[in-house]
C-alpha atoms as a PDB file:
ATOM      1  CA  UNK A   1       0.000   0.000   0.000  1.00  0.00           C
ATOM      2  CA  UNK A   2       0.768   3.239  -1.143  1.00  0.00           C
ATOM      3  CA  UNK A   3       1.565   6.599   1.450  1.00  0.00           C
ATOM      4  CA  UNK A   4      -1.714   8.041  -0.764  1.00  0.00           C
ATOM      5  CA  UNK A   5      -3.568   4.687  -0.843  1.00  0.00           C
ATOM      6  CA  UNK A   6      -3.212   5.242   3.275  1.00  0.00           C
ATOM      7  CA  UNK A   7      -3.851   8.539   3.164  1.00  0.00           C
ATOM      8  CA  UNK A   8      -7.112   8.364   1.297  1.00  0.00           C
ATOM      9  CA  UNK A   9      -8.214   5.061   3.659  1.00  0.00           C
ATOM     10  CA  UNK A  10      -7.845   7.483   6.675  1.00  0.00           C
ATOM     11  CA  UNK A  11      -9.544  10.062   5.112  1.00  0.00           C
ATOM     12  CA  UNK A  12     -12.482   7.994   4.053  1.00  0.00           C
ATOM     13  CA  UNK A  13     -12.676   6.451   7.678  1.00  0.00           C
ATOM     14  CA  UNK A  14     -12.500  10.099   8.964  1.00  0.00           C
ATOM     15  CA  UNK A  15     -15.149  11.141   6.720  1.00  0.00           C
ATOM     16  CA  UNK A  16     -17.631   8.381   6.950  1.00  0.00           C
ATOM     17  CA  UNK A  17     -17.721   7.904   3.340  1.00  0.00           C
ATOM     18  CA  UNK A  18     -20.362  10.670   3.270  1.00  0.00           C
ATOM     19  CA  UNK A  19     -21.926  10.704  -0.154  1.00  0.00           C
ATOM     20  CA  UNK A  20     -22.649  14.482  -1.647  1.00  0.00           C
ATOM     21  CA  UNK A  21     -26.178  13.074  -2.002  1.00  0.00           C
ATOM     22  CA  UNK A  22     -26.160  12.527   2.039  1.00  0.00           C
ATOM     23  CA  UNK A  23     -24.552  16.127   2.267  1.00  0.00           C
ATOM     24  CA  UNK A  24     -26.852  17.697   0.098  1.00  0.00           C
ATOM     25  CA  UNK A  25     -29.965  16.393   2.109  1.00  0.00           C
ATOM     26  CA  UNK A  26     -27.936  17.459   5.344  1.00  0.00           C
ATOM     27  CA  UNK A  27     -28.121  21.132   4.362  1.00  0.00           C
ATOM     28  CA  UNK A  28     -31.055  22.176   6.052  1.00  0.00           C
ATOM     29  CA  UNK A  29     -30.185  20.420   9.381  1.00  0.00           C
ATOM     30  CA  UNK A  30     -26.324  21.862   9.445  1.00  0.00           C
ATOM     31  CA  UNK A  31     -27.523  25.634   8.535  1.00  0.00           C
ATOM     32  CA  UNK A  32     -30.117  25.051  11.455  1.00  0.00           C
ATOM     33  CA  UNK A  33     -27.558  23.324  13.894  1.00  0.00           C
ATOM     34  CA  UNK A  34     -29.388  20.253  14.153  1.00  0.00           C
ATOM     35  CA  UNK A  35     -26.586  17.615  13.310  1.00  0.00           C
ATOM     36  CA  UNK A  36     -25.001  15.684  15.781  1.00  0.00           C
ATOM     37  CA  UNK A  37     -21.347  15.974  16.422  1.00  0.00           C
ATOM     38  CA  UNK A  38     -20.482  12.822  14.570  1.00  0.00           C
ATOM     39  CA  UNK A  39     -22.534  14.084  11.618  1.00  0.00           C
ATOM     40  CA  UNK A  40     -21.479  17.342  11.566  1.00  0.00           C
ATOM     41  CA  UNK A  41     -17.593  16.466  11.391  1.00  0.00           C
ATOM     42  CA  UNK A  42     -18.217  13.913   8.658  1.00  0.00           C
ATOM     43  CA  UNK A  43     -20.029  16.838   6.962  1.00  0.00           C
ATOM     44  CA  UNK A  44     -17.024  19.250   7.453  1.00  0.00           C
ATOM     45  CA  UNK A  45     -14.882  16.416   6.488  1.00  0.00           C
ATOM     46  CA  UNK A  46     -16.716  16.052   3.314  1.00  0.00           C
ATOM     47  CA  UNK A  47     -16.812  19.732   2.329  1.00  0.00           C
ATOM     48  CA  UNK A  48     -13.340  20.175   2.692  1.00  0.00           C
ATOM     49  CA  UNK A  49     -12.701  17.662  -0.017  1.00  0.00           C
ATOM     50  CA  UNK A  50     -15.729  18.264  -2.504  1.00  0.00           C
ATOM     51  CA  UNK A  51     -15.725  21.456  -4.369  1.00  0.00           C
ATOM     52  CA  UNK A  52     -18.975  20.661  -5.379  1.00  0.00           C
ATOM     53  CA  UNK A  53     -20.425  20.612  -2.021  1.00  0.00           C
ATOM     54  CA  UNK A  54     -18.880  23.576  -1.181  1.00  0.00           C
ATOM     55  CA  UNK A  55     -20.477  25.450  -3.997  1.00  0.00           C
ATOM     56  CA  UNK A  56     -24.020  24.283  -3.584  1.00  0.00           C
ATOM     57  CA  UNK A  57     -23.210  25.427   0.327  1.00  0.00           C
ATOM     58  CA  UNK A  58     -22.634  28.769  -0.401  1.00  0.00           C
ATOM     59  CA  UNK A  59     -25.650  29.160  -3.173  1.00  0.00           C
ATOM     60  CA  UNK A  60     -27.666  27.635  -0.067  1.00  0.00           C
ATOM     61  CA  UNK A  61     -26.661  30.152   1.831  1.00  0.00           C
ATOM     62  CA  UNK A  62     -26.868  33.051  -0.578  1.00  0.00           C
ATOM     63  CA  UNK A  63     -30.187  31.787  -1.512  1.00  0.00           C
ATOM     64  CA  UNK A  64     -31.469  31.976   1.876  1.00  0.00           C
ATOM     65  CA  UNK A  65     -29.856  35.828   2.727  1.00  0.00           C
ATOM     66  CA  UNK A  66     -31.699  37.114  -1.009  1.00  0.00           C
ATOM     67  CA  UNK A  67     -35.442  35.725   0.505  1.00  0.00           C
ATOM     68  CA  UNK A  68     -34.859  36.972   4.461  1.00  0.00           C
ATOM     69  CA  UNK A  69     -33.433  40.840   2.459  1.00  0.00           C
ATOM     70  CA  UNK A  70     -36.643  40.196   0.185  1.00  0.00           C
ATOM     71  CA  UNK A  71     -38.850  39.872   2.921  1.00  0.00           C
ATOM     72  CA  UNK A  72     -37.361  42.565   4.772  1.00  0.00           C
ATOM     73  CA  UNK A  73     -37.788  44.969   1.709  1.00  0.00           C
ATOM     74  CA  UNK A  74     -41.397  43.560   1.064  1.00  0.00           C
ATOM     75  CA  UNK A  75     -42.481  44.121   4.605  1.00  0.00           C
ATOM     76  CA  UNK A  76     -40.837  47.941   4.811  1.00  0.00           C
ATOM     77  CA  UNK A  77     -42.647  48.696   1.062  1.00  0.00           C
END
C-alpha cells in the first residue's frame, strides 16, 4: 500500500464515506444546527474535499440571505 492509498483510507474512515447526495440532504439540518457531532464532522470532512459541495453550500446560503433581504424589503414597502 501506497503513502496516498493510506492517506485516502484514513480520510475515508474520517469522513464516513459521506456521499454528496447525504450532504446535500444534510443542508437544512447543518444551517439550522441540528446535526449531531459525529454528523457534523463527517459533513465538514466532506466539504473540505468536494468542491462541489462547497459550492451548492454557499448558493444555499446566498439563496437563503436574497429571501430573508426580500422579505425585509417587502415588509418595509
Amino acid at each position: 500500500m501506497t503513502r496516498d492509498d493510506l492517506k485516502n483510507r484514513v480520510i475515508d474512515y474520517l469522513a464516513g464515506k459521506l456521499t454528496c447526495k447525504e450532504v446535500t440532504e444534510a443542508i437544512t439540518d447543518y444551517l439550522e444546527g441540528r446535526l449531531s457531532f459525529g454528523k457534523w464532522v463527517r459533513f465538514q470532512m466532506h466539504l473540505g474535499l468536494c468542491f462541489a459541495c462547497r459550492r451548492y453550500l454557499r448558493q444555499m446560503k446566498l439563496t437563503i440571505r436574497t429571501l430573508v433581504a426580500s422579505r425585509q424589503w417587502s415588509a418595509t414597502s
